[in-house]
Protein backbone atom coordinates (compact mmCIF):
# COMPACT_ATOMS: atom_id res chain seq x y z
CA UNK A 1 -21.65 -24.02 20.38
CA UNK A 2 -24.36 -23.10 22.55
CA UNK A 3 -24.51 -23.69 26.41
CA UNK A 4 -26.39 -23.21 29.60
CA UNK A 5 -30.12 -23.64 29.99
CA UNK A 6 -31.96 -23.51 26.69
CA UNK A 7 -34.94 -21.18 28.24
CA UNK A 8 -31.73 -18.50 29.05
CA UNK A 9 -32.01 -14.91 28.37
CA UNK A 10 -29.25 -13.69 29.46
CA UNK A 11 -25.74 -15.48 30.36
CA UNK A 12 -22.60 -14.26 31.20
CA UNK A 13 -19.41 -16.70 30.93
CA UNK A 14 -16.29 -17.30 32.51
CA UNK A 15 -13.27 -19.34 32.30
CA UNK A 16 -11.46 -20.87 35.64
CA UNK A 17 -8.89 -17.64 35.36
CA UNK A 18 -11.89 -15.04 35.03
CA UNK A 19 -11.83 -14.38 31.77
CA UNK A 20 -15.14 -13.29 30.11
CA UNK A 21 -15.77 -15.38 26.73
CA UNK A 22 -19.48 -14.16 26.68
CA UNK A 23 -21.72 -11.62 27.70
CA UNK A 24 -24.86 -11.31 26.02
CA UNK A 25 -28.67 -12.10 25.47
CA UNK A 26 -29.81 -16.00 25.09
CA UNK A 27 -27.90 -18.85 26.11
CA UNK A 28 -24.12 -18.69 26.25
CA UNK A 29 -22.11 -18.97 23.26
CA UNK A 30 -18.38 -20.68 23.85
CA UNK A 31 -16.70 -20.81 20.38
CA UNK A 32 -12.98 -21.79 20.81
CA UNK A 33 -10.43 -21.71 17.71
CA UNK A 34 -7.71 -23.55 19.76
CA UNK A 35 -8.30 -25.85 22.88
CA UNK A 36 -5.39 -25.66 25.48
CA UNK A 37 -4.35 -26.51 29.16
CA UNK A 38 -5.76 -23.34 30.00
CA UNK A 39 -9.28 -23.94 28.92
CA UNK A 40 -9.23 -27.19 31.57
CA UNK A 41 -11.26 -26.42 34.79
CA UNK A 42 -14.41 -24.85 35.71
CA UNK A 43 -16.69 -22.29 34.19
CA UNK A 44 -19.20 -20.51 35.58
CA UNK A 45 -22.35 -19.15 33.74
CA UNK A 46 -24.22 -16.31 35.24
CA UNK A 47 -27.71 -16.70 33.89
CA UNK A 48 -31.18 -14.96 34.00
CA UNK A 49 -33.93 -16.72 32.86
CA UNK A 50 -37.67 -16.34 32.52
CA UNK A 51 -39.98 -14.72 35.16
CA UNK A 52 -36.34 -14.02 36.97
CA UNK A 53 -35.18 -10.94 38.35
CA UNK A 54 -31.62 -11.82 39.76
CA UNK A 55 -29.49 -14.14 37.71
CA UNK A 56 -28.45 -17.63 38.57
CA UNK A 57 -25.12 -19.27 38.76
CA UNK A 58 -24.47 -22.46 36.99
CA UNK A 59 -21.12 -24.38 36.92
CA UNK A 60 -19.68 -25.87 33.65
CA UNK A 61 -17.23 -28.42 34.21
CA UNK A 62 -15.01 -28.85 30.74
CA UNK A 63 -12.29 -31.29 30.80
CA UNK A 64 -9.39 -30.81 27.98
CA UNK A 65 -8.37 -34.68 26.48
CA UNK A 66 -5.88 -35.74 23.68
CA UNK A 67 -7.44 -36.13 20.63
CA UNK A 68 -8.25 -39.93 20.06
CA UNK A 69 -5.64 -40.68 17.04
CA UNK A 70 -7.03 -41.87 13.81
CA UNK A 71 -6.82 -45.13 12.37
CA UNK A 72 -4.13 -46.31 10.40
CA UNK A 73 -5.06 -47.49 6.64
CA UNK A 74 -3.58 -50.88 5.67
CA UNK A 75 -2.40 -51.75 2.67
CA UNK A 76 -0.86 -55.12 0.85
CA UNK A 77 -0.29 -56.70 -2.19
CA UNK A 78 -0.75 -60.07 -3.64
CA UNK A 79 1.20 -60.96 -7.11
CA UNK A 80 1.05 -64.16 -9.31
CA UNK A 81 3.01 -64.81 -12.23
CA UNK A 82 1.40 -67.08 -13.72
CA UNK A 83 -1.75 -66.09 -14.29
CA UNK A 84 -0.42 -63.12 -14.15
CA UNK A 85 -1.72 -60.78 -11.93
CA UNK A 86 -1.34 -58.53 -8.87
CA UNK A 87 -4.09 -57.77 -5.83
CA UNK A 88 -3.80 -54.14 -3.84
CA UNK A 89 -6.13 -54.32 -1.11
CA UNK A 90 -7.13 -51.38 1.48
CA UNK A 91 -8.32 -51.62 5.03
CA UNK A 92 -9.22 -49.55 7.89
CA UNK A 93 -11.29 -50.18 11.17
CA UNK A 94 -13.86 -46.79 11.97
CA UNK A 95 -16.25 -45.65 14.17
CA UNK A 96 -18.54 -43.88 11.17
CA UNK A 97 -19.63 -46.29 8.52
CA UNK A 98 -17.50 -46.22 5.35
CA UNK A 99 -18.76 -45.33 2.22
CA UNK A 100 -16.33 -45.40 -0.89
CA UNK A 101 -13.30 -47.01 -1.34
CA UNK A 102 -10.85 -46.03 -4.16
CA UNK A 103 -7.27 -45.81 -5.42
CA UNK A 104 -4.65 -43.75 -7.23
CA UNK A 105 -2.15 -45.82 -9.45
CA UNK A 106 1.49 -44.35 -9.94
CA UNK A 107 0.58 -42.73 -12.91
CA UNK A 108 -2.24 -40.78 -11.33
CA UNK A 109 -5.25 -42.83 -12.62
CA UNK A 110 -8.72 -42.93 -10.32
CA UNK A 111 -9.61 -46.28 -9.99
CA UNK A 112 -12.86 -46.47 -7.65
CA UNK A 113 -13.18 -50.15 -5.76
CA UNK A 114 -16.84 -51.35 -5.82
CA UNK A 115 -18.52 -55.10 -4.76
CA UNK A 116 -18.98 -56.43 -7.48
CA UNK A 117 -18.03 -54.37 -10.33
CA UNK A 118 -15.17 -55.29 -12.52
CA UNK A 119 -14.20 -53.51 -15.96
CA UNK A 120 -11.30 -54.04 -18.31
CA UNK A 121 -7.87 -55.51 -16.35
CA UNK A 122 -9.35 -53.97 -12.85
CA UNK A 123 -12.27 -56.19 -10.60
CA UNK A 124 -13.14 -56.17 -7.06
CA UNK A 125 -11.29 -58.07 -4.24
CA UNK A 126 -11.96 -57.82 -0.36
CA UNK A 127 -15.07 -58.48 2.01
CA UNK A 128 -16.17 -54.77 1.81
CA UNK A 129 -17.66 -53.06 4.72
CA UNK A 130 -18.33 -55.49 7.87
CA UNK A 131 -18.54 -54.99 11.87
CA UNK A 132 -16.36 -56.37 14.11
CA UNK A 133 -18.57 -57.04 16.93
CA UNK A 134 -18.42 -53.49 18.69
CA UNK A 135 -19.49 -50.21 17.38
CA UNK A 136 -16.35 -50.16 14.98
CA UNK A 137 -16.85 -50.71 11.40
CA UNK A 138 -14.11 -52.37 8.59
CA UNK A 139 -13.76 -51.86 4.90
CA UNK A 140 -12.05 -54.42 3.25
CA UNK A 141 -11.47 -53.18 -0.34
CA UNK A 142 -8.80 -53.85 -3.04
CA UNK A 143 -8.47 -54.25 -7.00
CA UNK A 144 -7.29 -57.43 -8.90
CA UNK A 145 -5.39 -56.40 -11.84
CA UNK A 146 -4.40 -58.86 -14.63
CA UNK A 147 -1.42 -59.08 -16.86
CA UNK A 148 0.09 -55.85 -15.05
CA UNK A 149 2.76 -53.79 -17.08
CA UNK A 150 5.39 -51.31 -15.68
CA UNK A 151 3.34 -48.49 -15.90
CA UNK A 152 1.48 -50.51 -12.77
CA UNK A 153 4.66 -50.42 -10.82
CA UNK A 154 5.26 -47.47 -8.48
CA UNK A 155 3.58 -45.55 -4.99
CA UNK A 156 0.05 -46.62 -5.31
CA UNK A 157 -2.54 -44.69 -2.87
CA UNK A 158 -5.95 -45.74 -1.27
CA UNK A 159 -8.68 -43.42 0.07
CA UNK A 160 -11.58 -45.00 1.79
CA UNK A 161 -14.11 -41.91 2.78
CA UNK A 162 -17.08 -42.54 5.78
CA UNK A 163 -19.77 -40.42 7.14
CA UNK A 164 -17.51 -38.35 8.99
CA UNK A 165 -13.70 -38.66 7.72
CA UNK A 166 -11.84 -39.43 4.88
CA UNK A 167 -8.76 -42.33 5.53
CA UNK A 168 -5.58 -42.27 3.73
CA UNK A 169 -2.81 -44.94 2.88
CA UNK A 170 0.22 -45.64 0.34
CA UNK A 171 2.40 -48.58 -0.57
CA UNK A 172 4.90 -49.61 -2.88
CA UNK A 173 3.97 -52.42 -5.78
CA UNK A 174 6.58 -53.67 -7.85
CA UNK A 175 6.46 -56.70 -9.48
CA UNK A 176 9.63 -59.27 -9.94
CA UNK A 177 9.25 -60.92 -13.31
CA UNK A 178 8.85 -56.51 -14.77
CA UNK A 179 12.33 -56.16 -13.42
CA UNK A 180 14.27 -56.15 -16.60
CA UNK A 181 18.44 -56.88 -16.12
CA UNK A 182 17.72 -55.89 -12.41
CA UNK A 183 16.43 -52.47 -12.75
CA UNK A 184 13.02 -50.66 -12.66
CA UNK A 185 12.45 -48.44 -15.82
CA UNK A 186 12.91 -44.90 -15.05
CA UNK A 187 9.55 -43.92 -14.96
CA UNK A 188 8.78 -46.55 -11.85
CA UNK A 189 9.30 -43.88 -8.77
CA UNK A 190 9.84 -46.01 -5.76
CA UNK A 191 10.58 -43.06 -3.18
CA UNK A 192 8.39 -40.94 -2.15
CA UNK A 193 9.09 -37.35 -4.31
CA UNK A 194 8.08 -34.03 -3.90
CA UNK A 195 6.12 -32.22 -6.98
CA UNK A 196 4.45 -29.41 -7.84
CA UNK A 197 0.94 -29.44 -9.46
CA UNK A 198 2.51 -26.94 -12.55
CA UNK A 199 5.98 -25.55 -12.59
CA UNK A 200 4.89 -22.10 -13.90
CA UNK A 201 1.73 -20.48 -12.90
CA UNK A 202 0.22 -17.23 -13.95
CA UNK A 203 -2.16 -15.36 -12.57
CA UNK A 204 -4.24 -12.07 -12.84
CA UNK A 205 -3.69 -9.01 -10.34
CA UNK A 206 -6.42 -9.26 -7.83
CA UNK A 207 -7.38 -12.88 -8.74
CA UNK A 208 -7.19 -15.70 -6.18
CA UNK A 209 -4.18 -17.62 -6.95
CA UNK A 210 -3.66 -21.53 -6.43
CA UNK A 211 -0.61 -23.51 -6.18
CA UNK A 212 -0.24 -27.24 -4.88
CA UNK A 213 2.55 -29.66 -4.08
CA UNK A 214 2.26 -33.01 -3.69
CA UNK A 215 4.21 -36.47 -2.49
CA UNK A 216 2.86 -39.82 -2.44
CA UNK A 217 3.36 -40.02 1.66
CA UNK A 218 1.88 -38.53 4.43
CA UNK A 219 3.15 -34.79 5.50
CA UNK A 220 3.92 -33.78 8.40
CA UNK A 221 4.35 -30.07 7.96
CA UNK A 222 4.20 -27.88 5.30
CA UNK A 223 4.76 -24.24 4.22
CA UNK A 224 5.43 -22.09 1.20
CA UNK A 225 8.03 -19.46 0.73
CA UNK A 226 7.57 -16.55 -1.48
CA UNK A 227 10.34 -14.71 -4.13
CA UNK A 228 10.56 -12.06 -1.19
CA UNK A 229 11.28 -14.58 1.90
CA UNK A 230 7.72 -13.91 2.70
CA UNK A 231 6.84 -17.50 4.68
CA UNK A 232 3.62 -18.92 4.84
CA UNK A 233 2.59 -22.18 7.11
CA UNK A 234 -0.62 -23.52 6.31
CA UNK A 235 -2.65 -26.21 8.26
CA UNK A 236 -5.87 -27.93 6.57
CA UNK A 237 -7.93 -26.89 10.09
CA UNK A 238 -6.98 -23.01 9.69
CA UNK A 239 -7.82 -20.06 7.83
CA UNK A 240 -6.51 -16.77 7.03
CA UNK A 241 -6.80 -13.13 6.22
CA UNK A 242 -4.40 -13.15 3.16
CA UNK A 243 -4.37 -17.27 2.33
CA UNK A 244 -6.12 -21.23 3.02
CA UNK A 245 -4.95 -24.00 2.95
CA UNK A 246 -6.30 -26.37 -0.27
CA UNK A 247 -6.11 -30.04 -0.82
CA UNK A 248 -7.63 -33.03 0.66
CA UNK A 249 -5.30 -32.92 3.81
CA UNK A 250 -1.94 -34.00 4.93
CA UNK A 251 -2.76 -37.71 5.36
CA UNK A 252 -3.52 -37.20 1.49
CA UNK A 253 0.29 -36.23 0.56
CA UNK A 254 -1.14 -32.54 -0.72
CA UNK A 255 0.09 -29.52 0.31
CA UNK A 256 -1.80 -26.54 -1.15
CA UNK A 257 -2.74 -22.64 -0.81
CA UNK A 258 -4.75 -20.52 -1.70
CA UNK A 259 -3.40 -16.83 -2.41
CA UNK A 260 -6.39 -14.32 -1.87
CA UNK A 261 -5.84 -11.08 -3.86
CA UNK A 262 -2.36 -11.86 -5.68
CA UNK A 263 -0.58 -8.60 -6.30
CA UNK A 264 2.50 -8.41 -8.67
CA UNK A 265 4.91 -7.92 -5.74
CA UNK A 266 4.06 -11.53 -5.18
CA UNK A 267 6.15 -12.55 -8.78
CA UNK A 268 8.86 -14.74 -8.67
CA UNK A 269 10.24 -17.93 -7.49
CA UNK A 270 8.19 -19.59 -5.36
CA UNK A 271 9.02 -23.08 -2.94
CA UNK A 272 7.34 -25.40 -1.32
CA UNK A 273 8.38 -27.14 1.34
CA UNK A 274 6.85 -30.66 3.49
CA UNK A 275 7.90 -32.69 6.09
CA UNK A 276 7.98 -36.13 5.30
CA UNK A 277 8.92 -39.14 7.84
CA UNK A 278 12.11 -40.82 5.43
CA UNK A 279 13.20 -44.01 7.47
CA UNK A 280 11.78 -42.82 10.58
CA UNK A 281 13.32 -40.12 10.33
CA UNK A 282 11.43 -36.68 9.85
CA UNK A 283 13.08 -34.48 6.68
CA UNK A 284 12.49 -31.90 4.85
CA UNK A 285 12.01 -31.53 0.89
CA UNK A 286 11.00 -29.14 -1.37
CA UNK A 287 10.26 -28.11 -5.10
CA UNK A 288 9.66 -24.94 -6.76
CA UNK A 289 6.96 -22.77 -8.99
CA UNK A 290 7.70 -19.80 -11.09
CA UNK A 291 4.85 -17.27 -10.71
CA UNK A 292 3.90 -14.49 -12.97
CA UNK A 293 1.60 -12.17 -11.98
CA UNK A 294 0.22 -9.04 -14.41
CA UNK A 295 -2.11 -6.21 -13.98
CA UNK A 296 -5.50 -6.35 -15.07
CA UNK A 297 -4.61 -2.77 -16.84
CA UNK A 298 -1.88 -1.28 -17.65
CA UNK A 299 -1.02 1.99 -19.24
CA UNK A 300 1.75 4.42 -20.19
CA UNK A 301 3.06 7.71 -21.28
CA UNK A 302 5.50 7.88 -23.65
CA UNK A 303 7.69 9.66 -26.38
CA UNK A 304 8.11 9.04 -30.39
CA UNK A 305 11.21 10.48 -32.02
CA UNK A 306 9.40 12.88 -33.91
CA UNK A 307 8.40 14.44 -30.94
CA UNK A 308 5.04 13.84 -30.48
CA UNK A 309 3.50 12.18 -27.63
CA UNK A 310 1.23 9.06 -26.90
CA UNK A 311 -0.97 7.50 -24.28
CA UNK A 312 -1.08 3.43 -24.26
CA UNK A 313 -3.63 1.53 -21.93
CA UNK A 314 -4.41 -2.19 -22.12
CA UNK A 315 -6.52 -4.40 -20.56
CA UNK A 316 -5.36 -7.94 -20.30
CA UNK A 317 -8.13 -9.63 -19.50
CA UNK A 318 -10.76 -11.67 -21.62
CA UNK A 319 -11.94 -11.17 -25.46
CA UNK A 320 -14.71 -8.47 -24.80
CA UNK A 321 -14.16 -5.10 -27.06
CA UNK A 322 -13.98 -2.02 -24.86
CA UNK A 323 -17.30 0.77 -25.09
CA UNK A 324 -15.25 3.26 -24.40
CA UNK A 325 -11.91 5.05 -23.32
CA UNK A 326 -11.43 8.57 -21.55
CA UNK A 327 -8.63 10.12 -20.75
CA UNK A 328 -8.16 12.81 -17.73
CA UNK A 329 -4.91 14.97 -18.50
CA UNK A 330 -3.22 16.43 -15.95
CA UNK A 331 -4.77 20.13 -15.25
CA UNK A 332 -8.17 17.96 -14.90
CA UNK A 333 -9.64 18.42 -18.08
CA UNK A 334 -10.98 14.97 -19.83
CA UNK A 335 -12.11 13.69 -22.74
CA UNK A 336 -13.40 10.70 -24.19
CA UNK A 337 -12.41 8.74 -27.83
CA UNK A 338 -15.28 10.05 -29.40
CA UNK A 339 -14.76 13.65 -28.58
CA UNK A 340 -11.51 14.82 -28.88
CA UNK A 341 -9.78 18.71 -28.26
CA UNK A 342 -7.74 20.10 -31.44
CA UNK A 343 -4.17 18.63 -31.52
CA UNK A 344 -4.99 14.73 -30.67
CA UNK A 345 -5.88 11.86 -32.45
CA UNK A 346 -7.10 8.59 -31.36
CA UNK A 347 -6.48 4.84 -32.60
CA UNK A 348 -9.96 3.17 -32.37
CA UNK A 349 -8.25 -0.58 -31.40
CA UNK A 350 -10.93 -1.21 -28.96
CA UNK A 351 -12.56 -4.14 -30.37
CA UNK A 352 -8.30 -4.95 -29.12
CA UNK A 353 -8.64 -3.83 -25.89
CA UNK A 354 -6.54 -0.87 -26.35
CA UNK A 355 -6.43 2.37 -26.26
CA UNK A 356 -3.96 4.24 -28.10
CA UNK A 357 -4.05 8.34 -28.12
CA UNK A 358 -1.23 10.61 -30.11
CA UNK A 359 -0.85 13.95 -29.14
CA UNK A 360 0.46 16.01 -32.07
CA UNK A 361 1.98 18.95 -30.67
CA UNK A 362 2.77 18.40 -27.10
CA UNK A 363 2.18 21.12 -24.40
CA UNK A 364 4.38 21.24 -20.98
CA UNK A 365 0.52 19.75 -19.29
CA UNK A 366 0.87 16.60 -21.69
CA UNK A 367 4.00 15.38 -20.03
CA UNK A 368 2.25 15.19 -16.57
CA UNK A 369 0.47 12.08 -15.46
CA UNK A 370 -2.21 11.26 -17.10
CA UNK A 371 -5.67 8.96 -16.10
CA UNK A 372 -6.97 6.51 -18.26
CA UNK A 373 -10.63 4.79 -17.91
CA UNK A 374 -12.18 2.04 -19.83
CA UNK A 375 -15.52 0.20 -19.57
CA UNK A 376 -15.80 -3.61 -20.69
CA UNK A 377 -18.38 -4.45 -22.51
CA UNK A 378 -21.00 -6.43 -20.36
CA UNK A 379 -19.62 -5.30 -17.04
CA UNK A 380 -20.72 -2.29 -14.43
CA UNK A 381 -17.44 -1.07 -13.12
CA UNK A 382 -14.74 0.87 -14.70
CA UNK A 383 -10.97 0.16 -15.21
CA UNK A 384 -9.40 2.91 -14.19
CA UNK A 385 -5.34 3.37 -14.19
CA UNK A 386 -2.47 6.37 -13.92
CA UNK A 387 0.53 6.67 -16.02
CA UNK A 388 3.86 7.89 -15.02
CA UNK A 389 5.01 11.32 -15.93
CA UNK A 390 7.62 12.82 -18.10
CA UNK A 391 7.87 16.00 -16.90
CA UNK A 392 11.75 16.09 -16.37
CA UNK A 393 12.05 14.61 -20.03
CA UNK A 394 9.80 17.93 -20.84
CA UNK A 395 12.16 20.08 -18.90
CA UNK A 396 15.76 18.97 -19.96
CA UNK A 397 13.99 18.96 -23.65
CA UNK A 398 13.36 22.47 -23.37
CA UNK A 399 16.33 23.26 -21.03
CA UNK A 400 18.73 21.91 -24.35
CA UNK A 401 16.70 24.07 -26.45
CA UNK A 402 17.01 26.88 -24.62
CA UNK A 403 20.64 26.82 -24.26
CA UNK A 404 20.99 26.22 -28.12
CA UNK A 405 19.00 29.62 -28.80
CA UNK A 406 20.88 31.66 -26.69
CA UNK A 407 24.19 30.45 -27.91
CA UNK A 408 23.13 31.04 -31.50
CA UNK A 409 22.31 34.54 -29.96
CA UNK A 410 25.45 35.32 -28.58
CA UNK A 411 27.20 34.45 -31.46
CA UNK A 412 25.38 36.25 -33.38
CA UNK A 413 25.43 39.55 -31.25
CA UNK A 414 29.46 39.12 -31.15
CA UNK A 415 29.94 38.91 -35.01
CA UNK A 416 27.35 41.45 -35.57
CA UNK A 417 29.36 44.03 -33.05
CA UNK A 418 32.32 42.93 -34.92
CA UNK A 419 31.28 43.80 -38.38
CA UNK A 420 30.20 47.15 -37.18
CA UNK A 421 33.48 47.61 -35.17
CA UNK A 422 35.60 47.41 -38.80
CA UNK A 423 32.92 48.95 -40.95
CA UNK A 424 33.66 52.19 -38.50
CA UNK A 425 37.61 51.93 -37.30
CA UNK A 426 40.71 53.26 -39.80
CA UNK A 427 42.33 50.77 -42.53
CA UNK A 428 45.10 50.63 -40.01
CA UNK A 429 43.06 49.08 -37.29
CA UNK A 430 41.04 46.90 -39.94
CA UNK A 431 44.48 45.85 -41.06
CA UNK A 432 45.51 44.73 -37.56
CA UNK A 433 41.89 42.92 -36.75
CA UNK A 434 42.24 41.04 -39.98
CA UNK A 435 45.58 39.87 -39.21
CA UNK A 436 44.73 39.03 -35.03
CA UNK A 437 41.38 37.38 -36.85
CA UNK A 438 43.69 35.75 -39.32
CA UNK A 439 46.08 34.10 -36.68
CA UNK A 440 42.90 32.83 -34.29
CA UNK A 441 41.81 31.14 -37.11
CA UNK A 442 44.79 29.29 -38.00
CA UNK A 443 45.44 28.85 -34.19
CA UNK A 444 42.19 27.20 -34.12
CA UNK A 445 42.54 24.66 -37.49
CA UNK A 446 46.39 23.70 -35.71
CA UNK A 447 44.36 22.27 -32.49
CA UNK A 448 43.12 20.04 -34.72
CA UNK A 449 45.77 18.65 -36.30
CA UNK A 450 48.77 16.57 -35.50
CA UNK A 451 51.42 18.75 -37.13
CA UNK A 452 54.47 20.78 -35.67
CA UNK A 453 52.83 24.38 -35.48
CA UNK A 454 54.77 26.79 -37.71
CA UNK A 455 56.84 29.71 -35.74
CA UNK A 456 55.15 32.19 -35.03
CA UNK A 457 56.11 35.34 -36.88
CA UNK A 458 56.15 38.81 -34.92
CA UNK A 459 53.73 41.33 -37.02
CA UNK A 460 55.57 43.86 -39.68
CA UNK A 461 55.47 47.11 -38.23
CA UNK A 462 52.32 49.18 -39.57
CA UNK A 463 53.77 52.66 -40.41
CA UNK A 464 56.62 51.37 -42.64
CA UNK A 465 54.62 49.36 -44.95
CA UNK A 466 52.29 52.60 -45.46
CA UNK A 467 55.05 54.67 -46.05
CA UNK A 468 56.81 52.02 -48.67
CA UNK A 469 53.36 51.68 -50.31
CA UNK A 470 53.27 55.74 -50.73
């Protein structure tokens, strides 16, 4: 709000412990998002105004005062058996003239309360909107509703709504002759209960993200609790950077919020949690939501068993095909689906909202990250999204491979020495490889088997067999 002398053009202000809360051309602005003790006192304005050189002081008394508390809504009920029928009137004395009166049965039904105006089982009852004398004004509304069932039997809620506030009240109705063998059906909720709007909710990345509790009783508190522990406290009179409050107010029994910008870290198990008066006695209840949260786009890299490669991307958002998809590799060179380098292929699943891209014969540059772009039909912007990389799948594939070849060489290298090695040495020394060859061999089969090995027998001595064979 403005203050100080309307013709101002300057001011300078204040507060009793010198504080400046403005400085500034024009009259004074004093905007204040909380009102304490400390705000109690005098101000003083230091204004210049017209045909002025020096400035003027002024003195601004403010006083700080409880707010006045609101009025309390009134509610009854009035039963008769035999016709049968039950009354639920409303009532509340305020200083702005009332305007609408209207109620919420148990089972969540809008039923507005107008002179005069009666349809089906509900008609008007009450004196509607009088003065008491004084500058205070009284709506008197209420509904007459005949041959009631069980489904009229419960927390019952009345909202009457003036120029300047809306007034909130609840009551219980049950009626005697419903009471079947002493009991309420279990449908008829005669405590006040905590319940959320929806018990799973999912949202969009980015979207603005609603969830809402609600109790037929007045709340006293209220706050939600995200999967994380994150805690968040909202009040119907504040506002902030990351969430609001959304409802029609405590006094209403609704405790809502509004998430701005819902990320996926935000999935999970949400509670909320009021403060209810129980017996006079203030307690605390709660209920929970299950929220799941997905990306707008999404896309990966990944591996077929054949060996080839492919790029996914989806977009999970709306019906509209895609125009287009391009794809940024990871040394920087791009392409689009339309024009595509040797050794790729493309699945046109746009009119899917999809992108799909195979990549025959993978190079070590496929495994890196890639970037993935699409454009929705209709809209400006671009989607745009990185994969993950699989460059250590790359390496241990070609690390395995690499081993395996040089084994393979080695073994072949050895055999081929050793073929040369008895192609060139005397029938004596061939003789005596064969048989050293001979016994790793059978060394080798007896490691796999469970049998006693044989003994081994010591080697006939070389220059008597030649000289028996001669």
């Amino acid at each position: 709000m403005e203050v100080g002398p309307e013709n101002a053009v300057y001011c300078r202000l204040e507060n009793p412990n010198g504080v400046v809360f403005f400085d500034g051309f024009g009259r004074c602005k004093l905007n204040l998002d909380r009102v304490n003790a400390l705000h109690n006192g005098q101000w003083w304005m230091m204004v210049g105004l017209p045909e002025k050189v020096r400035v003027e002081m002024f003195l601004l008394q403010i006083e700080v005062v409880q707010k006045e508390l609101k009025s309390q809504v009134q509610m009854s009920v009035a039963m008769s058996k035999d016709d049968p029928s039950l009354t639920v009137s409303c009532s509340v004395e305020t200083s702005s003239a009332p305007r609408v009166c209207k109620f919420r049965d148990p089972q969540g039904q809008i039923l507005i309360a107008q002179e005069g105006v009666g349809e089906g089982r509900y008609t008007f009852q009450g004196t509607g909107v009088s003065t008491n004398g004084t500058d205070k004004h009284v709506m008197d509304c209420g509904l007459r509703i005949s041959s009631p069932t069980t489904d009229d039997l419960g927390i019952w809620r009345c909202a009457i709504e003036t120029e300047s506030d809306v007034y909130y009240g609840f009551h219980l109705v049950i009626c005697p002759w419903l009471v079947v063998s002493g009991s309420l059906p279990p449908s008829v909720v005669t405590e006040p209960t905590l319940a959320s709007r929806t018990t799973v909710l999912s949202a969009m990345a980015g979207d603005d993200t609603q969830m809402m509790c609600t109790i037929p009783a007045g709340i006293r508190y209220c706050y939600f609790r995200s999967n994380n522990g994150t805690v968040f406290t909202v009040l119907p009179s504040e506002s902030n950077a990351g969430f609001d409050y959304v409802g029609n107010g405590f006094e209403a029994g609704e405790c809502g919020i509004r998430l701005k910008h819902i990320s996926v870290s935000d999935f999970g198990r949400w509670t909320c949690h009021v403060g209810v008066t129980v017996d006079g006695v203030l307690t605390e209840l709660s209920t929970f939501i299950m929220v799941s949260v997905q990306e707008l786009f999404v896309a990966n890299l990944f591996r077929s068993t054949n060996g080839e490669l492919g790029v996914f991307a989806m977009v999970n958002a709306g019906a509209a095909d895609l125009e287009y998809c391009r794809f940024v590799r990871g040394d920087g060179r791009g392409f689009t689906n339309e024009v595509l380098p040797y050794g790729y292929e493309f699945n046109d699943v746009l009119h899917q909202q999809r992108c799909e891209l195979r990549i025959l014969r993978p190079t070590a540059v496929d495994f890196q990250s890639w970037t993935v772009a699409v454009k929705i039909r209709g809209q400006q912007n671009e989607l745009l999204v990185n994969t993950r990389d699989l460059i250590n799948t790359c390496s241990s594939s070609y690390s395995t491979f690499f081993v395996i070849r040089l084994t393979l060489l080695c073994i072949c290298m050895a055999l081929l020495c050793l073929s040369l090695g008895l192609l060139f040495s005397s029938e004596e020394k061939r003789r005596w490889t064969y048989v050293r060859i001979t016994a790793v061999r059978d060394s080798v089969r007896r490691s796999f088997s469970f049998r006693k090995p044989p003994p081994v027998v010591p080697p006939a001595d070389t220059n008597a067999t030649t000289s028996q064979a001669a």
